[in-house]
ModelCIF file with pLDDT and N, C-alpha, C, O atoms, coordinates in Angstrom:
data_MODEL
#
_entry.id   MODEL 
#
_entity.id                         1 
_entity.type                       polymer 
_entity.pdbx_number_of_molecules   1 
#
_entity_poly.entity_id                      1 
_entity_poly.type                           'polypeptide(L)' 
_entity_poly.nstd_linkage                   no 
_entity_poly.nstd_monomer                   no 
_entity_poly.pdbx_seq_one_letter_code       
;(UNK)(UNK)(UNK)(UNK)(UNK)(UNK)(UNK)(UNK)(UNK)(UNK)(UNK)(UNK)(UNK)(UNK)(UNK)(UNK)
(UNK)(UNK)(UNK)(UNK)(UNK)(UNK)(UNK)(UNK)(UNK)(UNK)(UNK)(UNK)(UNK)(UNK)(UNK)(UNK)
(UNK)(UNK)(UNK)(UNK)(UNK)(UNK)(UNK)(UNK)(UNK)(UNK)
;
_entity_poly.pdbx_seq_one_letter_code_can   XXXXXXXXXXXXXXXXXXXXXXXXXXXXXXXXXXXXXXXXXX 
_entity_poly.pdbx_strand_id                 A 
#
loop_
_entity_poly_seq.entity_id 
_entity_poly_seq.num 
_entity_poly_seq.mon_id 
_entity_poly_seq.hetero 
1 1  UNK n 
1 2  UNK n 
1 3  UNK n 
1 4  UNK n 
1 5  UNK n 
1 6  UNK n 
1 7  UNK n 
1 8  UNK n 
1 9  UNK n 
1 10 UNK n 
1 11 UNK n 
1 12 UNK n 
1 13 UNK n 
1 14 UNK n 
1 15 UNK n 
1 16 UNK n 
1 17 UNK n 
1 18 UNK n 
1 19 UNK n 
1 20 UNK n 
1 21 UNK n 
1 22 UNK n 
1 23 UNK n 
1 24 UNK n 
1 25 UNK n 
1 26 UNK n 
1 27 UNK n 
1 28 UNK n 
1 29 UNK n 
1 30 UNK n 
1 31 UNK n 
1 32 UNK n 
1 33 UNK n 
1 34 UNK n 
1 35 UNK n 
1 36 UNK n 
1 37 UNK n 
1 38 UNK n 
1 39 UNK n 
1 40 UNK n 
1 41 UNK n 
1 42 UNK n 
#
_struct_asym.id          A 
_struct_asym.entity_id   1 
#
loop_
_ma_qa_metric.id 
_ma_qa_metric.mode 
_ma_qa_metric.name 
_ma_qa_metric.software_group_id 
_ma_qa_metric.type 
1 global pLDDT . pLDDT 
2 local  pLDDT . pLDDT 
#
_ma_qa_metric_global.metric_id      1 
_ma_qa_metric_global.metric_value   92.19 
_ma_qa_metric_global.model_id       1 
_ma_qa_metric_global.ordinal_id     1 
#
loop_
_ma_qa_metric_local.label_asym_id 
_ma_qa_metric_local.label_comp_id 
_ma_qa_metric_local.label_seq_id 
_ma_qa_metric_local.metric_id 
_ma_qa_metric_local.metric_value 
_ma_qa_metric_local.model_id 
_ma_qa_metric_local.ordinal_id 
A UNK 1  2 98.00 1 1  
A UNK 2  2 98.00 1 2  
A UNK 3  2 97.00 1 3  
A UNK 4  2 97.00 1 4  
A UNK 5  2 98.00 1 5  
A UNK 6  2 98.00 1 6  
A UNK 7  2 96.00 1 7  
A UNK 8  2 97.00 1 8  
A UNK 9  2 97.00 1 9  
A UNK 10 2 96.00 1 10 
A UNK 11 2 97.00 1 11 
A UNK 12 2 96.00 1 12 
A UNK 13 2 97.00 1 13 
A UNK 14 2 98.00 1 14 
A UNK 15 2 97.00 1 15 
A UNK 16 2 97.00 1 16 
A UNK 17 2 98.00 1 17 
A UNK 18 2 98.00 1 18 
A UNK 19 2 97.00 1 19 
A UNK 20 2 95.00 1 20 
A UNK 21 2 95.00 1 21 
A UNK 22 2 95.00 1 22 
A UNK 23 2 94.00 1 23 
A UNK 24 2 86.00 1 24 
A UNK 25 2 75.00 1 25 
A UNK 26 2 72.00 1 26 
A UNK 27 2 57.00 1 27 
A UNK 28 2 60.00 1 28 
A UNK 29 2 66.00 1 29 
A UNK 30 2 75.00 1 30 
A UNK 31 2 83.00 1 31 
A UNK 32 2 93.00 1 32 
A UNK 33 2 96.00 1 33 
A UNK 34 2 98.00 1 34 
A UNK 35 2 98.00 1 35 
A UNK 36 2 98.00 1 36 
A UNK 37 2 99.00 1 37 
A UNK 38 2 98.00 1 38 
A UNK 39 2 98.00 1 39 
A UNK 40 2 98.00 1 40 
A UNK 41 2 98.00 1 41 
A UNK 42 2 98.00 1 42 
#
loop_
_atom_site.group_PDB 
_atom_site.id 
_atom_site.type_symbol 
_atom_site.label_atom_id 
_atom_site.label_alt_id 
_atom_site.label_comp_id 
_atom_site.label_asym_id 
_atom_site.label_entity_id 
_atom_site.label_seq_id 
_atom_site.pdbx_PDB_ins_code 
_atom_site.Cartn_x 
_atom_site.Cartn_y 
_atom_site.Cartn_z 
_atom_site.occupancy 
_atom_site.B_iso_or_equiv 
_atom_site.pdbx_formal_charge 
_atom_site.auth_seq_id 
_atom_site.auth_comp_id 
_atom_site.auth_asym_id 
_atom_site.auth_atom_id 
_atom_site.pdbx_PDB_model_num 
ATOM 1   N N  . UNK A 1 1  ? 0.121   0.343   -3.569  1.00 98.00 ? 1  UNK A N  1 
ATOM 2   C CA . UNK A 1 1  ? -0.908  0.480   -4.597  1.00 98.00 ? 1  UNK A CA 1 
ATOM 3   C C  . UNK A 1 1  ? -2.056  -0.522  -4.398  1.00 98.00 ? 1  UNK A C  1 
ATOM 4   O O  . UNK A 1 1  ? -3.154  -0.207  -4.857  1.00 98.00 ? 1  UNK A O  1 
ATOM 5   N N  . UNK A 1 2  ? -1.931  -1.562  -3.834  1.00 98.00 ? 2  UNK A N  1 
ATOM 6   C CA . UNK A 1 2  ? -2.622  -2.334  -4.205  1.00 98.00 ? 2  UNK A CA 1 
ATOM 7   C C  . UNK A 1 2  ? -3.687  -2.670  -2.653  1.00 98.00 ? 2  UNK A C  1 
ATOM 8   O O  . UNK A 1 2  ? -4.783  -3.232  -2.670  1.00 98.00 ? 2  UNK A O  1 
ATOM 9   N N  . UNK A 1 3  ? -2.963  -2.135  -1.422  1.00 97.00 ? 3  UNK A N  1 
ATOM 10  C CA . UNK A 1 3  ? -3.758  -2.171  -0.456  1.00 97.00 ? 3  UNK A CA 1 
ATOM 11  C C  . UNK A 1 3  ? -4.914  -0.567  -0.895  1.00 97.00 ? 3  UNK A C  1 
ATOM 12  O O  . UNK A 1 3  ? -6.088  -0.600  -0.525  1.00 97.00 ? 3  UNK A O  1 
ATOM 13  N N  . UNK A 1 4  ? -4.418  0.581   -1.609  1.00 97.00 ? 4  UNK A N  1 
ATOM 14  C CA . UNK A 1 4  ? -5.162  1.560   -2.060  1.00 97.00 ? 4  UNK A CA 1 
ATOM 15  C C  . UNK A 1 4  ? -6.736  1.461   -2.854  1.00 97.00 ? 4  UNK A C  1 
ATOM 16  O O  . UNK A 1 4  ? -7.841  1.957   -2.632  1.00 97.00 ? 4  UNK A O  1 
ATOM 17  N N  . UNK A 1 5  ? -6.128  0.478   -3.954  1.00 98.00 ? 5  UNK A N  1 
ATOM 18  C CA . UNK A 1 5  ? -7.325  -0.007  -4.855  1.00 98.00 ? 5  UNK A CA 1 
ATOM 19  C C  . UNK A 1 5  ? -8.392  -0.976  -3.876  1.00 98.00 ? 5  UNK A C  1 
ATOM 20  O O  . UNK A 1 5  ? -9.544  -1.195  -4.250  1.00 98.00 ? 5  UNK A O  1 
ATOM 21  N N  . UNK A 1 6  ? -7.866  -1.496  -2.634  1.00 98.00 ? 6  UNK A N  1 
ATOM 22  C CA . UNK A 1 6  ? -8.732  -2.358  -2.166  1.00 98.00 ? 6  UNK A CA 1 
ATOM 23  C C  . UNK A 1 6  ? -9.499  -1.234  -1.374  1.00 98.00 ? 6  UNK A C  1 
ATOM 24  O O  . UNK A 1 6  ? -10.675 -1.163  -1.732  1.00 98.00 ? 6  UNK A O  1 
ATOM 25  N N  . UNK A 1 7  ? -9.167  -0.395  -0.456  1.00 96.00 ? 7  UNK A N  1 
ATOM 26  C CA . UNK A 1 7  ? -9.909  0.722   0.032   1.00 96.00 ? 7  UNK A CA 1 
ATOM 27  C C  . UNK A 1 7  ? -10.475 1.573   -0.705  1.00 96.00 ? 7  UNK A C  1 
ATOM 28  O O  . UNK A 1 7  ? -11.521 2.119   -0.355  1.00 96.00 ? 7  UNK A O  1 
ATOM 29  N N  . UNK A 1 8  ? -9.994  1.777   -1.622  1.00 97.00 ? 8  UNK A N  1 
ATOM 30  C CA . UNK A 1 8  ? -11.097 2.425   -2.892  1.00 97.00 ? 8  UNK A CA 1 
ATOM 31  C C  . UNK A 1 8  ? -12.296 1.594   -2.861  1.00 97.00 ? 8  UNK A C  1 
ATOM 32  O O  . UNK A 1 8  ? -13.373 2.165   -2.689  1.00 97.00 ? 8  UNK A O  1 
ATOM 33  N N  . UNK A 1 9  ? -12.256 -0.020  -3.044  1.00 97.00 ? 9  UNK A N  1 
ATOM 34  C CA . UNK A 1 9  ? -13.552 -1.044  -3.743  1.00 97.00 ? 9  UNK A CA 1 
ATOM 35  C C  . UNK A 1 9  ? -13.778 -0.862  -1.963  1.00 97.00 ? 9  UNK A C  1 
ATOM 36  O O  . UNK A 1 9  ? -14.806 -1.526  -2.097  1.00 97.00 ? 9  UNK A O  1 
ATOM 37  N N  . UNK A 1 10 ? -13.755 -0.665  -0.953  1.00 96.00 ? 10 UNK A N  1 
ATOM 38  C CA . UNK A 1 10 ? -14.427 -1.034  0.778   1.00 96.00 ? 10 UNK A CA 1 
ATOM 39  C C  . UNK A 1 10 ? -14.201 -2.065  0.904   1.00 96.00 ? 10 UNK A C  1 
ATOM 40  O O  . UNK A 1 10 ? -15.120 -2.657  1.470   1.00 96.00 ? 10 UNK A O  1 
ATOM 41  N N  . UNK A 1 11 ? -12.787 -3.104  0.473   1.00 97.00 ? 11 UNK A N  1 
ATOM 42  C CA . UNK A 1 11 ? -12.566 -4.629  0.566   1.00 97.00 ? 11 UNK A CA 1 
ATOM 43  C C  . UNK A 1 11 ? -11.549 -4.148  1.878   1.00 97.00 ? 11 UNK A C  1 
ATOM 44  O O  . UNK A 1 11 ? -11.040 -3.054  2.119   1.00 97.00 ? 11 UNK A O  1 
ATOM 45  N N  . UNK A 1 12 ? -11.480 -5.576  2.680   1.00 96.00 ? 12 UNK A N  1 
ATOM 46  C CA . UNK A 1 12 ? -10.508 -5.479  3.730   1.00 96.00 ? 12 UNK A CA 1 
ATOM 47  C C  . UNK A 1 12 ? -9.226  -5.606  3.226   1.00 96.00 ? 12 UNK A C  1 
ATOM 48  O O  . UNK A 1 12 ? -9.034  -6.139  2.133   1.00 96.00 ? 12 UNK A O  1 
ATOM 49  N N  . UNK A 1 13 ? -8.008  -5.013  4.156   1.00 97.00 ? 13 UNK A N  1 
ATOM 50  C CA . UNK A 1 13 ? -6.760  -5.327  3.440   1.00 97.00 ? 13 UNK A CA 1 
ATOM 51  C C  . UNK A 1 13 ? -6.322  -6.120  3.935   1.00 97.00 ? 13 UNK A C  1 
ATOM 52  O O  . UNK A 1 13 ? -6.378  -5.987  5.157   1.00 97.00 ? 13 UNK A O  1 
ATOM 53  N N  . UNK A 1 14 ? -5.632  -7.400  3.447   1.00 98.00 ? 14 UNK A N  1 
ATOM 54  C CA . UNK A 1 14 ? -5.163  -7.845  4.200   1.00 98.00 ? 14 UNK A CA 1 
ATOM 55  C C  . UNK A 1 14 ? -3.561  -7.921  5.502   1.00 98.00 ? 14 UNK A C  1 
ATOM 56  O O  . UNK A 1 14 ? -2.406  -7.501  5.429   1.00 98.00 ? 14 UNK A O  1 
ATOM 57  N N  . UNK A 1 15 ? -4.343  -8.675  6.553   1.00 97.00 ? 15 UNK A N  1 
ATOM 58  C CA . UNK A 1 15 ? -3.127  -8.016  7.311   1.00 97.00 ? 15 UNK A CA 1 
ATOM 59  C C  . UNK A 1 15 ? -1.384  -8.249  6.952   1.00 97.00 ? 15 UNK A C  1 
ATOM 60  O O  . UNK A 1 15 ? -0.448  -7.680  7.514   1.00 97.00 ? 15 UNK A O  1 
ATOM 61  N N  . UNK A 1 16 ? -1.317  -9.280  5.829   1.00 97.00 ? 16 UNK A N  1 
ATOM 62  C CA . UNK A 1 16 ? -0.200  -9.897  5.428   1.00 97.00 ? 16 UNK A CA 1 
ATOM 63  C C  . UNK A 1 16 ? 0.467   -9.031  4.459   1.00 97.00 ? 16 UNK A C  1 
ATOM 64  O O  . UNK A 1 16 ? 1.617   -9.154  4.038   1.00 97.00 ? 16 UNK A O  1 
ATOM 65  N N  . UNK A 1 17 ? -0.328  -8.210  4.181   1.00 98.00 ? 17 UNK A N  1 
ATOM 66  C CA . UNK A 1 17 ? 0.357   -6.935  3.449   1.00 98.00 ? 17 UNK A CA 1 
ATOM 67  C C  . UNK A 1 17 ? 1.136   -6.131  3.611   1.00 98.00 ? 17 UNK A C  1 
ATOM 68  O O  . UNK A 1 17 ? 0.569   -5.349  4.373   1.00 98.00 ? 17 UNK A O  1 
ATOM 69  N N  . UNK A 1 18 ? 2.510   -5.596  3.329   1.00 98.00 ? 18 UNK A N  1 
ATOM 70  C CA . UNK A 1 18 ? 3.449   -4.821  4.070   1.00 98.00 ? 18 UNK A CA 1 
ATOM 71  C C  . UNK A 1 18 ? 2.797   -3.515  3.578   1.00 98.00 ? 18 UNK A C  1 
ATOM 72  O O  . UNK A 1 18 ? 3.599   -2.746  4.110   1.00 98.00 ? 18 UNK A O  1 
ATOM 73  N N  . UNK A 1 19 ? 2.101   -2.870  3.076   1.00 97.00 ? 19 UNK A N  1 
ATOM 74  C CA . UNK A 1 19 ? 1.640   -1.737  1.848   1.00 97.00 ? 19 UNK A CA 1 
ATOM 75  C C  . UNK A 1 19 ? 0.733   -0.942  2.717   1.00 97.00 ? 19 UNK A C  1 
ATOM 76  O O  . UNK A 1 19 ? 0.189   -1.587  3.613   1.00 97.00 ? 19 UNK A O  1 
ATOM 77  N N  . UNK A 1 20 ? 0.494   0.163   2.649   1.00 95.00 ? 20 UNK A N  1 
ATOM 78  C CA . UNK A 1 20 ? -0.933  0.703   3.642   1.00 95.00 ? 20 UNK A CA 1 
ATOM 79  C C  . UNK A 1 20 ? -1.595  1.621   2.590   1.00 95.00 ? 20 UNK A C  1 
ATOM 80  O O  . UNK A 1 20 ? -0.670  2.169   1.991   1.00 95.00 ? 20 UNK A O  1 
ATOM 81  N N  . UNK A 1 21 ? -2.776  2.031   2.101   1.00 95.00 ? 21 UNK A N  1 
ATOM 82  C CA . UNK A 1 21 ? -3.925  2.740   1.863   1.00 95.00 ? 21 UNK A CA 1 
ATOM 83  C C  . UNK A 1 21 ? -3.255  4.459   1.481   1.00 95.00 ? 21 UNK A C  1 
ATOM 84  O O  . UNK A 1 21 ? -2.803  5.131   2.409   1.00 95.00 ? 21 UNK A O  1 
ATOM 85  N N  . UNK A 1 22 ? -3.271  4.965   0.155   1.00 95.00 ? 22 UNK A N  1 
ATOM 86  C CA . UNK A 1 22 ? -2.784  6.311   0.324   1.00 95.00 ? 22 UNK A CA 1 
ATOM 87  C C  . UNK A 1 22 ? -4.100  7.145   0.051   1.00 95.00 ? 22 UNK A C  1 
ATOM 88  O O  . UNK A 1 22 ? -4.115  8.335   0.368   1.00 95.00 ? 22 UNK A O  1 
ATOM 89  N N  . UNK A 1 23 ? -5.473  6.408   -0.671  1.00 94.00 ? 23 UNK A N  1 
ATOM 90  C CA . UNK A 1 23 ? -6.386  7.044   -0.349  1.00 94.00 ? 23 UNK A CA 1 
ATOM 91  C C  . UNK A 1 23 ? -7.748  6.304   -0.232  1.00 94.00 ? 23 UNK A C  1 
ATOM 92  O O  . UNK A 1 23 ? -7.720  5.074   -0.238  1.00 94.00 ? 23 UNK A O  1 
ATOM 93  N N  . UNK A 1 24 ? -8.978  6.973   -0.122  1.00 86.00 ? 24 UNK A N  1 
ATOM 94  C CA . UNK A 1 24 ? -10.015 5.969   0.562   1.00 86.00 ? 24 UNK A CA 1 
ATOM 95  C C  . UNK A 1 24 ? -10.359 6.656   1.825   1.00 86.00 ? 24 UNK A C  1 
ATOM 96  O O  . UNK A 1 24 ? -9.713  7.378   2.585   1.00 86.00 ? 24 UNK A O  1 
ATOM 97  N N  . UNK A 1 25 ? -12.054 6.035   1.816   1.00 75.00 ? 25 UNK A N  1 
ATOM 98  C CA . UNK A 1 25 ? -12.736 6.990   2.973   1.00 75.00 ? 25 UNK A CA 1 
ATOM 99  C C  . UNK A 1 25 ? -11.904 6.889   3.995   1.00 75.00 ? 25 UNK A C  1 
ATOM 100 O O  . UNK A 1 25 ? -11.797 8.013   4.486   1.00 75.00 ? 25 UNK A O  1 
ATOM 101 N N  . UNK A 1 26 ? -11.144 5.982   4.669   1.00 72.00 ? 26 UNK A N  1 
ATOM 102 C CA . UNK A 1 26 ? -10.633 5.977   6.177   1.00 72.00 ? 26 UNK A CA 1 
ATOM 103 C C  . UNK A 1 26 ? -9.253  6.834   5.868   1.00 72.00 ? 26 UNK A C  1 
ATOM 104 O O  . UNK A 1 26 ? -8.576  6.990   4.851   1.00 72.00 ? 26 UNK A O  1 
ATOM 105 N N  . UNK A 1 27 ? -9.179  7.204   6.915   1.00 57.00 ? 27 UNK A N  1 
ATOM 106 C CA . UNK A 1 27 ? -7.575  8.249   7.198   1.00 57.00 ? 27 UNK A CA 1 
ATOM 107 C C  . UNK A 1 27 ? -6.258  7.488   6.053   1.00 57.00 ? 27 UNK A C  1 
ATOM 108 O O  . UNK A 1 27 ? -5.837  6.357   6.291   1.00 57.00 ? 27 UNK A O  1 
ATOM 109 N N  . UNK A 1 28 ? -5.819  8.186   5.024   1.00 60.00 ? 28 UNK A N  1 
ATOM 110 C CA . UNK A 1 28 ? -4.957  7.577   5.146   1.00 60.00 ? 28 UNK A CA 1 
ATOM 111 C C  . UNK A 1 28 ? -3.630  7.926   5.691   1.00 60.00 ? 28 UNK A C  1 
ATOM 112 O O  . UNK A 1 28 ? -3.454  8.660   6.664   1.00 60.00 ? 28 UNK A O  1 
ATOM 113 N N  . UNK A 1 29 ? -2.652  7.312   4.953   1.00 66.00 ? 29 UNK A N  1 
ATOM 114 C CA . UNK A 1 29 ? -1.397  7.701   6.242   1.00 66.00 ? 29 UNK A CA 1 
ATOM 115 C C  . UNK A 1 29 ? -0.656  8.387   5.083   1.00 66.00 ? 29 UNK A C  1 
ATOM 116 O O  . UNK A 1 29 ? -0.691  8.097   3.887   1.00 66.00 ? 29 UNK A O  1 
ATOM 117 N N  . UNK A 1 30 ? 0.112   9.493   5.794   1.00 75.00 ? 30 UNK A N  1 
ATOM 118 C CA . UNK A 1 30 ? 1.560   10.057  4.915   1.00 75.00 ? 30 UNK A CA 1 
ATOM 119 C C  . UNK A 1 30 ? 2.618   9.742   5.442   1.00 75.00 ? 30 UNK A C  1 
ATOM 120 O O  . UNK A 1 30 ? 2.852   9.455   6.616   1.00 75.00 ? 30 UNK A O  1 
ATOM 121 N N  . UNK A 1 31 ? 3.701   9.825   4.000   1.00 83.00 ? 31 UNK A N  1 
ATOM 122 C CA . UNK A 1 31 ? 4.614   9.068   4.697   1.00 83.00 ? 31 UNK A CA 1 
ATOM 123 C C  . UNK A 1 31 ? 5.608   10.126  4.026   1.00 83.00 ? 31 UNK A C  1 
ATOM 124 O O  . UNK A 1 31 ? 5.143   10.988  3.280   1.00 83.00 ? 31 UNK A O  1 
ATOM 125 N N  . UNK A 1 32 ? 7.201   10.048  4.337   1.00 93.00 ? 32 UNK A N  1 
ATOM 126 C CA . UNK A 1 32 ? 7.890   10.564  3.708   1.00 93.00 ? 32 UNK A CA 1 
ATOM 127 C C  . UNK A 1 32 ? 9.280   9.842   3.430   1.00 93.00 ? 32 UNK A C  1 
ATOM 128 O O  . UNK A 1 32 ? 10.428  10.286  3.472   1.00 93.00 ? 32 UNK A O  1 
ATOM 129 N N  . UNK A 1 33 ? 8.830   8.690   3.160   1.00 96.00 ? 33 UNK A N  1 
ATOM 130 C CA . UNK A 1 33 ? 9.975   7.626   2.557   1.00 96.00 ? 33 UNK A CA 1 
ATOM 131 C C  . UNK A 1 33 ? 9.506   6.785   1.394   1.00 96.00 ? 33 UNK A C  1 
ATOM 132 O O  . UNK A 1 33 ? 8.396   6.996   0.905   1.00 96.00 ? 33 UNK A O  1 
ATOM 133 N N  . UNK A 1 34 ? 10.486  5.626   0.824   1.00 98.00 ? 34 UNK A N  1 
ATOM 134 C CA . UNK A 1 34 ? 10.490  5.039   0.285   1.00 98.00 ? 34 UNK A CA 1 
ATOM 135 C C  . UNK A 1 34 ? 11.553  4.064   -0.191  1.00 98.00 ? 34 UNK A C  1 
ATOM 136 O O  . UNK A 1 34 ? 12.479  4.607   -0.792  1.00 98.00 ? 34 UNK A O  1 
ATOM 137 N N  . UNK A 1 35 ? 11.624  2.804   -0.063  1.00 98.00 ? 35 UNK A N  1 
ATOM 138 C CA . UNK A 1 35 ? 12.558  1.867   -0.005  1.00 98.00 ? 35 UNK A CA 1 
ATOM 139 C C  . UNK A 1 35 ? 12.470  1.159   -1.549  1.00 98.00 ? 35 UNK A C  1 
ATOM 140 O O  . UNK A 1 35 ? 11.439  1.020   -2.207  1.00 98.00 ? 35 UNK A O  1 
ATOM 141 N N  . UNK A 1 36 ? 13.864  0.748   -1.944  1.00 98.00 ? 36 UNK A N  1 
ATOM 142 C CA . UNK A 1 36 ? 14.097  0.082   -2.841  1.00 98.00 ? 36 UNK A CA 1 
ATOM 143 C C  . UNK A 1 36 ? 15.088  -1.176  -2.536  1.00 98.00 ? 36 UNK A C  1 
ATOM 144 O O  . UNK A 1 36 ? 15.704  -1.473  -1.513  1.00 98.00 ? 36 UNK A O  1 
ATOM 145 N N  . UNK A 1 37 ? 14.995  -1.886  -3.991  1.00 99.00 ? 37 UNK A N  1 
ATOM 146 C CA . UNK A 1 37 ? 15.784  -3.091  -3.900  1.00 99.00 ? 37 UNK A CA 1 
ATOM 147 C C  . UNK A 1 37 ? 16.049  -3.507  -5.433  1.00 99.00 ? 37 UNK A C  1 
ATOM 148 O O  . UNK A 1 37 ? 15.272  -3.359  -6.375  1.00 99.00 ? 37 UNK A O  1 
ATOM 149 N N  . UNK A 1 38 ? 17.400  -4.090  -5.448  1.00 98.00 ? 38 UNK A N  1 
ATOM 150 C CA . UNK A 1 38 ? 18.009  -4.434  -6.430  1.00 98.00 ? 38 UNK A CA 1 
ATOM 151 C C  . UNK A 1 38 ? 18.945  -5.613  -6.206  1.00 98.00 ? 38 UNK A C  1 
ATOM 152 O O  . UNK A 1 38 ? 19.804  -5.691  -5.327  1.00 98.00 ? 38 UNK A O  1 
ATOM 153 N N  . UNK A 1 39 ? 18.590  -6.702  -7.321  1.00 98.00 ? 39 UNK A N  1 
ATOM 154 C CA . UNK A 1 39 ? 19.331  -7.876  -7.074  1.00 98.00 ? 39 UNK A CA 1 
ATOM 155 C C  . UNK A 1 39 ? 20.061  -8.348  -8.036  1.00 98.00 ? 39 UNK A C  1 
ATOM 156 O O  . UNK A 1 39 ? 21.198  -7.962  -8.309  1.00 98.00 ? 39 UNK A O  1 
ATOM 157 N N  . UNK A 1 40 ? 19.371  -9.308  -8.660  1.00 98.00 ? 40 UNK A N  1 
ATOM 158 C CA . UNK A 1 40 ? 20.033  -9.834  -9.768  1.00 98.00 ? 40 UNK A CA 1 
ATOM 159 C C  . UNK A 1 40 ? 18.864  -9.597  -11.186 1.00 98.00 ? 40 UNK A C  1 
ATOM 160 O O  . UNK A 1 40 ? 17.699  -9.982  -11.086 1.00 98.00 ? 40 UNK A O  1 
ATOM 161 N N  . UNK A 1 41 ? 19.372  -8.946  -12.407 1.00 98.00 ? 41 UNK A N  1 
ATOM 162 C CA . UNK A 1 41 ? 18.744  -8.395  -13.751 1.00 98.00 ? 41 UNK A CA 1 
ATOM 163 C C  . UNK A 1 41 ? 19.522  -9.315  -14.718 1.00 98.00 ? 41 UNK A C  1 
ATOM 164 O O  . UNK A 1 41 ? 20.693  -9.276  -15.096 1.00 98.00 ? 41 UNK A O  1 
ATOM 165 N N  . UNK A 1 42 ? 18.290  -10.328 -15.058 1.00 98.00 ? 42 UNK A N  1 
ATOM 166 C CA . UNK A 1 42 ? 18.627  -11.483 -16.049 1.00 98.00 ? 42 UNK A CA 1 
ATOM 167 C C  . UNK A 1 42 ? 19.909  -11.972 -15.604 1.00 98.00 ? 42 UNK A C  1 
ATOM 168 O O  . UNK A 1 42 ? 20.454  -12.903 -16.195 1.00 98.00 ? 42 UNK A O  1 
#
């Protein structure tokens, strides 16, 4: 989401970001996954 909103505003993303662009003038990428995680809740 948040590398998205930056290609929306034409800001660079940064490269330290694990996240990539789902829309915005440049290509974005499709994907057909999604990872989760669960640890410790309170």
């Amino acid at each position: 989401f948040g590398p998205t909103v930056l290609q929306l505003a034409g800001v660079d993303i940064p490269k330290e970001m694990d996240g990539r662009p789902f829309l915005g003038l440049k290509k974005a990428y499709k994907e057909d996954k999604a990872y989760g995680y669960a640890d410790r809740f309170d």
